[in-house]
C-alpha atoms as a PDB file:
ATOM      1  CA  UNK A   1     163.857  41.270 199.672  1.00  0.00           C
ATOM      2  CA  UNK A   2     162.759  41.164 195.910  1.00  0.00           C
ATOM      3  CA  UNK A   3     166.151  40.715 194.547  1.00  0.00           C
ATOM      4  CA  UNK A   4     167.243  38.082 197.109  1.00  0.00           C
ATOM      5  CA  UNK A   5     163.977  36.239 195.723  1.00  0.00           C
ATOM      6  CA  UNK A   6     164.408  36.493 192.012  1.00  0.00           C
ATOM      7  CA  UNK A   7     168.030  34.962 192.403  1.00  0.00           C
ATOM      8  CA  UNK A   8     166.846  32.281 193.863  1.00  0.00           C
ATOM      9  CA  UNK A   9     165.392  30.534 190.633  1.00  0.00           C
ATOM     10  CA  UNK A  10     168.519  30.701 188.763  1.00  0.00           C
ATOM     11  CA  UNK A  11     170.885  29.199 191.345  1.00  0.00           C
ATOM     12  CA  UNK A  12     168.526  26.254 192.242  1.00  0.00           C
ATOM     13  CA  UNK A  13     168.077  26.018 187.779  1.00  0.00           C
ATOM     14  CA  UNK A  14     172.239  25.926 187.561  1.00  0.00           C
ATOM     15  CA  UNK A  15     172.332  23.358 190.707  1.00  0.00           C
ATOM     16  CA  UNK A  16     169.787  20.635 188.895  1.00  0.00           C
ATOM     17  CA  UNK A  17     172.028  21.160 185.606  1.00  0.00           C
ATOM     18  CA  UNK A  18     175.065  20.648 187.354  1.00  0.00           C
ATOM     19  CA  UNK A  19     173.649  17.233 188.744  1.00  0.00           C
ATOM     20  CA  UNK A  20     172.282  16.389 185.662  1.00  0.00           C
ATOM     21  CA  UNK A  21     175.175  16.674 184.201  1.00  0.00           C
ATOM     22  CA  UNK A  22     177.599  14.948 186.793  1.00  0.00           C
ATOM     23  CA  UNK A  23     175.072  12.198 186.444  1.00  0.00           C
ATOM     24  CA  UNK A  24     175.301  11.959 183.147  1.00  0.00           C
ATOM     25  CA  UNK A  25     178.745  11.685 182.989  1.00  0.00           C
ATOM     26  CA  UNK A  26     179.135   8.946 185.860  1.00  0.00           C
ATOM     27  CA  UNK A  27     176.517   6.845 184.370  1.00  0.00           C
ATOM     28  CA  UNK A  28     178.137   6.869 180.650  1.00  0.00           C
ATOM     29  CA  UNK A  29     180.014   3.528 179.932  1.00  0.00           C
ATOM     30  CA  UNK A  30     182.839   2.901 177.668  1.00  0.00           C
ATOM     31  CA  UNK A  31     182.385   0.464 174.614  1.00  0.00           C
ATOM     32  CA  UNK A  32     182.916  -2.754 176.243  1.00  0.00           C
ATOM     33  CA  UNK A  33     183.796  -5.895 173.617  1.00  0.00           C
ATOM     34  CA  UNK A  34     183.947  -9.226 174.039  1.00  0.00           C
ATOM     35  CA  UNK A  35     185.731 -11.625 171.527  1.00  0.00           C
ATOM     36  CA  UNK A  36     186.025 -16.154 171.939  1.00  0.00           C
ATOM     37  CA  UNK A  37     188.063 -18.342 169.868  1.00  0.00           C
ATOM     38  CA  UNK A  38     187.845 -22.175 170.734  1.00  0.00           C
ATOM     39  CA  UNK A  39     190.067 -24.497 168.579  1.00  0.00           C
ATOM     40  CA  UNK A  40     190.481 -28.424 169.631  1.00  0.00           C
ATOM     41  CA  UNK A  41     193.756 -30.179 168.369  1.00  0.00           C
ATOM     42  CA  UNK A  42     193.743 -33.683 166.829  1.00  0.00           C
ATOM     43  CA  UNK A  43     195.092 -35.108 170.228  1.00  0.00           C
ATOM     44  CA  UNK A  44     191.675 -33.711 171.528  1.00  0.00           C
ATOM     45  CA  UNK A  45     192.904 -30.804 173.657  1.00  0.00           C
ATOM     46  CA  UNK A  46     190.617 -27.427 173.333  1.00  0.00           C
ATOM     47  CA  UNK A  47     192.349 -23.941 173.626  1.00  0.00           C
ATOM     48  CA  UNK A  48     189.760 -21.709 174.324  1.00  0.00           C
ATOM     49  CA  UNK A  49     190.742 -17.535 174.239  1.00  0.00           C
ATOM     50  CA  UNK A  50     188.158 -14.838 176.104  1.00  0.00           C
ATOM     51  CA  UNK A  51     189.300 -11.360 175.613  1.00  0.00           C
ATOM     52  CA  UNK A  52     187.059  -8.485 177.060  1.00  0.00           C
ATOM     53  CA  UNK A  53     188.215  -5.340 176.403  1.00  0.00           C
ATOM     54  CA  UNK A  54     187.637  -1.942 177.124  1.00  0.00           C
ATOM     55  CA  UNK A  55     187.300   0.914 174.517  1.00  0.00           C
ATOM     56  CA  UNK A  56     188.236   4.817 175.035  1.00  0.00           C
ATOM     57  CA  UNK A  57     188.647   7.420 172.941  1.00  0.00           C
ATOM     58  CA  UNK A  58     188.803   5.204 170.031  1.00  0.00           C
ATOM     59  CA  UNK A  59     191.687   3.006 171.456  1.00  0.00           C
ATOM     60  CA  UNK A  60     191.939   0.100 174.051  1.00  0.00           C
ATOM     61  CA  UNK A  61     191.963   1.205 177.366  1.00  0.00           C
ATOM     62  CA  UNK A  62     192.045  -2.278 179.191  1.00  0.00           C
ATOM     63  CA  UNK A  63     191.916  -6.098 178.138  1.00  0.00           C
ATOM     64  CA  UNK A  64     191.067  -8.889 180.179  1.00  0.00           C
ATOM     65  CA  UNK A  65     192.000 -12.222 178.557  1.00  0.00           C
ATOM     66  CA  UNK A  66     191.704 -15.538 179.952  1.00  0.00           C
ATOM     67  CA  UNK A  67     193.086 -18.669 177.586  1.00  0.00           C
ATOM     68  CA  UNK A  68     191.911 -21.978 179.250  1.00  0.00           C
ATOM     69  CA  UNK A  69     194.206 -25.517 177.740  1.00  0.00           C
ATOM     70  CA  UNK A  70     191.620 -28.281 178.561  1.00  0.00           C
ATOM     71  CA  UNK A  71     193.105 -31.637 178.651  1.00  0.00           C
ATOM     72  CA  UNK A  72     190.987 -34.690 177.003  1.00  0.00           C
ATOM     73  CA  UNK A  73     190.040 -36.833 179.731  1.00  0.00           C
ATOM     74  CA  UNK A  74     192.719 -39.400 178.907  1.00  0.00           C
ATOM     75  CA  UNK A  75     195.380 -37.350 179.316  1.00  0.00           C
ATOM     76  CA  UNK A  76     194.611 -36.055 182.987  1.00  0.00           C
ATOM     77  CA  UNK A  77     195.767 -38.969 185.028  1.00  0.00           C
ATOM     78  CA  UNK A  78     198.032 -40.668 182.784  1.00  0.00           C
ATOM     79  CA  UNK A  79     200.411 -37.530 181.792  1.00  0.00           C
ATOM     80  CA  UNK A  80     200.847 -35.411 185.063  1.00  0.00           C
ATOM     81  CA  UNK A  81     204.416 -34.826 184.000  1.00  0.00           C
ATOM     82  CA  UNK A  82     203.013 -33.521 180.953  1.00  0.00           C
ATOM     83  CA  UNK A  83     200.362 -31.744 182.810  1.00  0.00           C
ATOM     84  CA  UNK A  84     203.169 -29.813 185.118  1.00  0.00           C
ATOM     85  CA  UNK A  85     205.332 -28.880 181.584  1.00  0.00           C
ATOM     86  CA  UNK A  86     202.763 -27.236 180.467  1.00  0.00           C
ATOM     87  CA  UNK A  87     201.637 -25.059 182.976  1.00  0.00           C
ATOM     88  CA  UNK A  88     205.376 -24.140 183.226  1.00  0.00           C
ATOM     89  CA  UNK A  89     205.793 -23.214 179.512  1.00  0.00           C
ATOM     90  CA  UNK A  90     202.308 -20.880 180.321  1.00  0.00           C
ATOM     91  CA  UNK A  91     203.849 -19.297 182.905  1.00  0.00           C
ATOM     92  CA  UNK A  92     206.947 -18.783 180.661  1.00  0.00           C
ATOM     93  CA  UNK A  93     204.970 -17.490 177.969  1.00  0.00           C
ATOM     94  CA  UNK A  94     204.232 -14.463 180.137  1.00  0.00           C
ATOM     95  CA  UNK A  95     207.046 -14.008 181.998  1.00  0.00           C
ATOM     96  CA  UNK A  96     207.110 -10.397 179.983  1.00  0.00           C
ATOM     97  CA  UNK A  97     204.422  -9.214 181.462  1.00  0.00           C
ATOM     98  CA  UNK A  98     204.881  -7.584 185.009  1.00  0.00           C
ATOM     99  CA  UNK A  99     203.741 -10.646 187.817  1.00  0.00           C
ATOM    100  CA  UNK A 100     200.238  -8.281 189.177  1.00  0.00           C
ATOM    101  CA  UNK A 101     198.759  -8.660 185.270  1.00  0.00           C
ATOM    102  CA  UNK A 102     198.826 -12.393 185.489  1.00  0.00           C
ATOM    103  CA  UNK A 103     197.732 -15.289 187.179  1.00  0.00           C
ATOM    104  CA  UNK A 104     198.045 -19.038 186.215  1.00  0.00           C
ATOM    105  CA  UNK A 105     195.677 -21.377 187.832  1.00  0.00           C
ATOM    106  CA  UNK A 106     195.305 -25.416 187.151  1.00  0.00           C
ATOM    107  CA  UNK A 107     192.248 -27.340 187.740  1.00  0.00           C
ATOM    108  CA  UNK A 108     191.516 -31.321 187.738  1.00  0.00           C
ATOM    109  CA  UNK A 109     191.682 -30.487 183.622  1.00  0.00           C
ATOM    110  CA  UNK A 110     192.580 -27.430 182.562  1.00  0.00           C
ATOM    111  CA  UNK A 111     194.854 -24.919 183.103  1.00  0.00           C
ATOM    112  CA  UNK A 112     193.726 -21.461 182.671  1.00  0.00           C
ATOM    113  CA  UNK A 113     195.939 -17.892 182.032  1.00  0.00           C
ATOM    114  CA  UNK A 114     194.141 -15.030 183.251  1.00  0.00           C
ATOM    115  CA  UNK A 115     195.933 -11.930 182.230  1.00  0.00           C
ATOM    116  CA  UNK A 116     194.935  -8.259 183.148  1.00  0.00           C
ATOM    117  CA  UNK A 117     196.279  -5.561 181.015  1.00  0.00           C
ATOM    118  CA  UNK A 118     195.751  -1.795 181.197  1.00  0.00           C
ATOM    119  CA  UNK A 119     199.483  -0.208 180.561  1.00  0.00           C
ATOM    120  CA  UNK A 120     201.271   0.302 177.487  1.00  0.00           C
ATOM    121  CA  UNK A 121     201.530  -3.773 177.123  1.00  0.00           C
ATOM    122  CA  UNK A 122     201.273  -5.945 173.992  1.00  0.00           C
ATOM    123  CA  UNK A 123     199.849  -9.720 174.161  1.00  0.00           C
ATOM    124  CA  UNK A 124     199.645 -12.061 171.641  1.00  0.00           C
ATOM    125  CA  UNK A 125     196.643 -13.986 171.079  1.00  0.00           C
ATOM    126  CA  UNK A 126     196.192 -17.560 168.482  1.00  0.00           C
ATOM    127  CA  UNK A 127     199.708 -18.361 169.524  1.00  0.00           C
ATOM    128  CA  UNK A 128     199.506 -21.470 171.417  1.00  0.00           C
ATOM    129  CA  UNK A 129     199.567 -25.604 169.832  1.00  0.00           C
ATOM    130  CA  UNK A 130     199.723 -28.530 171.530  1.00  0.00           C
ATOM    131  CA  UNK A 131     202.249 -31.180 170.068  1.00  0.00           C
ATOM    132  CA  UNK A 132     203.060 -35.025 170.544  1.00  0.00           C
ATOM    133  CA  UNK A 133     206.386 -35.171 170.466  1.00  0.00           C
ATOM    134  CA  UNK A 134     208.168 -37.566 173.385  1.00  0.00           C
ATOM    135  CA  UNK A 135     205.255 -36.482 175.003  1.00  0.00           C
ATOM    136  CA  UNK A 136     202.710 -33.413 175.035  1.00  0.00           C
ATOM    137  CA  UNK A 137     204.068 -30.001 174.719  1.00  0.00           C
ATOM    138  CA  UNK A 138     202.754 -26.761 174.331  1.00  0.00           C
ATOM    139  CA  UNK A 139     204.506 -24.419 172.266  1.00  0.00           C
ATOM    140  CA  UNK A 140     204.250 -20.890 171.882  1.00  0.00           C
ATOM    141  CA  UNK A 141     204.963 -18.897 169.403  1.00  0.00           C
ATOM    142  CA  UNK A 142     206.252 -15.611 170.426  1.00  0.00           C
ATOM    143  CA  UNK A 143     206.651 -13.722 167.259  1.00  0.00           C
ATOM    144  CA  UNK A 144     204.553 -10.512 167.308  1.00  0.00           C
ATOM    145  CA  UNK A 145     205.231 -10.199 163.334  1.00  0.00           C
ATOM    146  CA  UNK A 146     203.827 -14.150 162.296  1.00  0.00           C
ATOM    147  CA  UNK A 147     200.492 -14.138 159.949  1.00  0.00           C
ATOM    148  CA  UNK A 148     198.715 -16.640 162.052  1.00  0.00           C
ATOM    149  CA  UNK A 149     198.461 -14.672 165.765  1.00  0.00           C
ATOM    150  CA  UNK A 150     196.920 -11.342 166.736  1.00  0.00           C
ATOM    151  CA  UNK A 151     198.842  -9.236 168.509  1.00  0.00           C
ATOM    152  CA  UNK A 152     197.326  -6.016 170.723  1.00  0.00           C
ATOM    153  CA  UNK A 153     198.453  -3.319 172.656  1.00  0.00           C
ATOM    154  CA  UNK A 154     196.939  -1.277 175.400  1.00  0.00           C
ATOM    155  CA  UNK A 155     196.677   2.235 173.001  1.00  0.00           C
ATOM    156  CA  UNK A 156     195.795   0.636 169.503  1.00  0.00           C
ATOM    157  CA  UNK A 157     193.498   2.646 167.974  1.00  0.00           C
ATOM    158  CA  UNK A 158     190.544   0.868 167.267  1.00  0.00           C
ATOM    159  CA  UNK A 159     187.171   1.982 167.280  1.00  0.00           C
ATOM    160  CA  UNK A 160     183.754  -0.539 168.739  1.00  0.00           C
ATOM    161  CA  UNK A 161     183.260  -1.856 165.014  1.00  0.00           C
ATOM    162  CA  UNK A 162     187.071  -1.435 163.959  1.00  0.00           C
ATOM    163  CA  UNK A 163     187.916  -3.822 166.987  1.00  0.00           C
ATOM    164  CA  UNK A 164     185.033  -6.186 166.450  1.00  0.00           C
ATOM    165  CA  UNK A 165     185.992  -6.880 162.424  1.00  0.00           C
ATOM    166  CA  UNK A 166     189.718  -7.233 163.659  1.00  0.00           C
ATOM    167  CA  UNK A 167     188.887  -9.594 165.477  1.00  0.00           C
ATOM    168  CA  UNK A 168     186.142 -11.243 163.537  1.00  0.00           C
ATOM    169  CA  UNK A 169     188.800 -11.432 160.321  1.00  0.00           C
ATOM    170  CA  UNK A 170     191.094 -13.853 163.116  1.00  0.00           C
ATOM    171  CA  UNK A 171     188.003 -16.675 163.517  1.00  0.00           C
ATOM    172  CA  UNK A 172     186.757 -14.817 166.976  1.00  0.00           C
ATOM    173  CA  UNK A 173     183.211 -14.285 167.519  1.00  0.00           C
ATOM    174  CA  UNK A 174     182.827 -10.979 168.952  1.00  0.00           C
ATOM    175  CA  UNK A 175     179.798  -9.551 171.147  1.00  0.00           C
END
């Protein structure tokens, strides 16, 4: 009866470590960033860029980015040729990407790319202008390699701060 007793203590001791432990692990979050950019063209349109992403083991894990085009107000009824262009060029611009990471949505004056990535994909951020010629067009520009876009893949290895002065060095503000 004595021995059965004084085992006792050190299963129920190993139990409350083990929970501590498994607690302590669910409950740990990853470094989480969050980065704007917000430009506004001449013609008055705003390109705004939100790109949360997630950190692991010193490289991104998953980014969430959502670029919003909002149209100046005199531009929404007038132009909804333009208006239909443009979302198609979006929707171009990540045809790359496979169809569950993205999802392009218009409103009464905006049209707004949400984009989900968490496999071995590469987006390119700063990469869109909106021109006046025989008409409004947005153009992309597509080159992974040009001095004035970011470009980031799901793997980069980037630490919290690493990612944040990245970032910071390409006019985001970073949180």
């Amino acid at each position: 009866m004595g021995r059965k007793k004084g085992r006792v203590f050190p299963i129920l001791l190993s139990i409350i470590f083990l929970v501590i432990i498994t607690y302590f692990f669910a409950t740990v979050k990853q470094p989480y960033v969050v980065c704007n950019k917000t430009t506004t063209n001449d013609l008055g349109f705003t390109i705004t860029e939100e790109i949360k992403t997630t950190l692991d083991s010193n490289s991104i894990e998953k980014m969430d980015i959502t670029k919003t085009i909002i149209f100046p107000e005199n531009y929404i009824t007038d132009n909804t040729a333009d208006f239909t262009k443009m979302r198609k060029t979006l929707r171009e611009a990540y045809d790359y990407l496979p169809k569950k990471t993205k999802k392009i949505t218009q409103e009464t004056d905006r049209l707004i790319a949400h984009i989900t990535i968490d496999d071995d994909e590469t987006i390119i951020l700063n990469n869109m202008d909106i021109l006046s010629d025989d008409g409004i067009k947005l153009e992309v520009n597509a080159n992974t390699k040009a001095k004035d876009v970011v470009t980031l893949k799901v793997n980069d290895k980037y630490n919290e701060g690493e990612f944040m002065t990245h970032m910071k060095k390409n006019g985001y503000t970073c949180n």
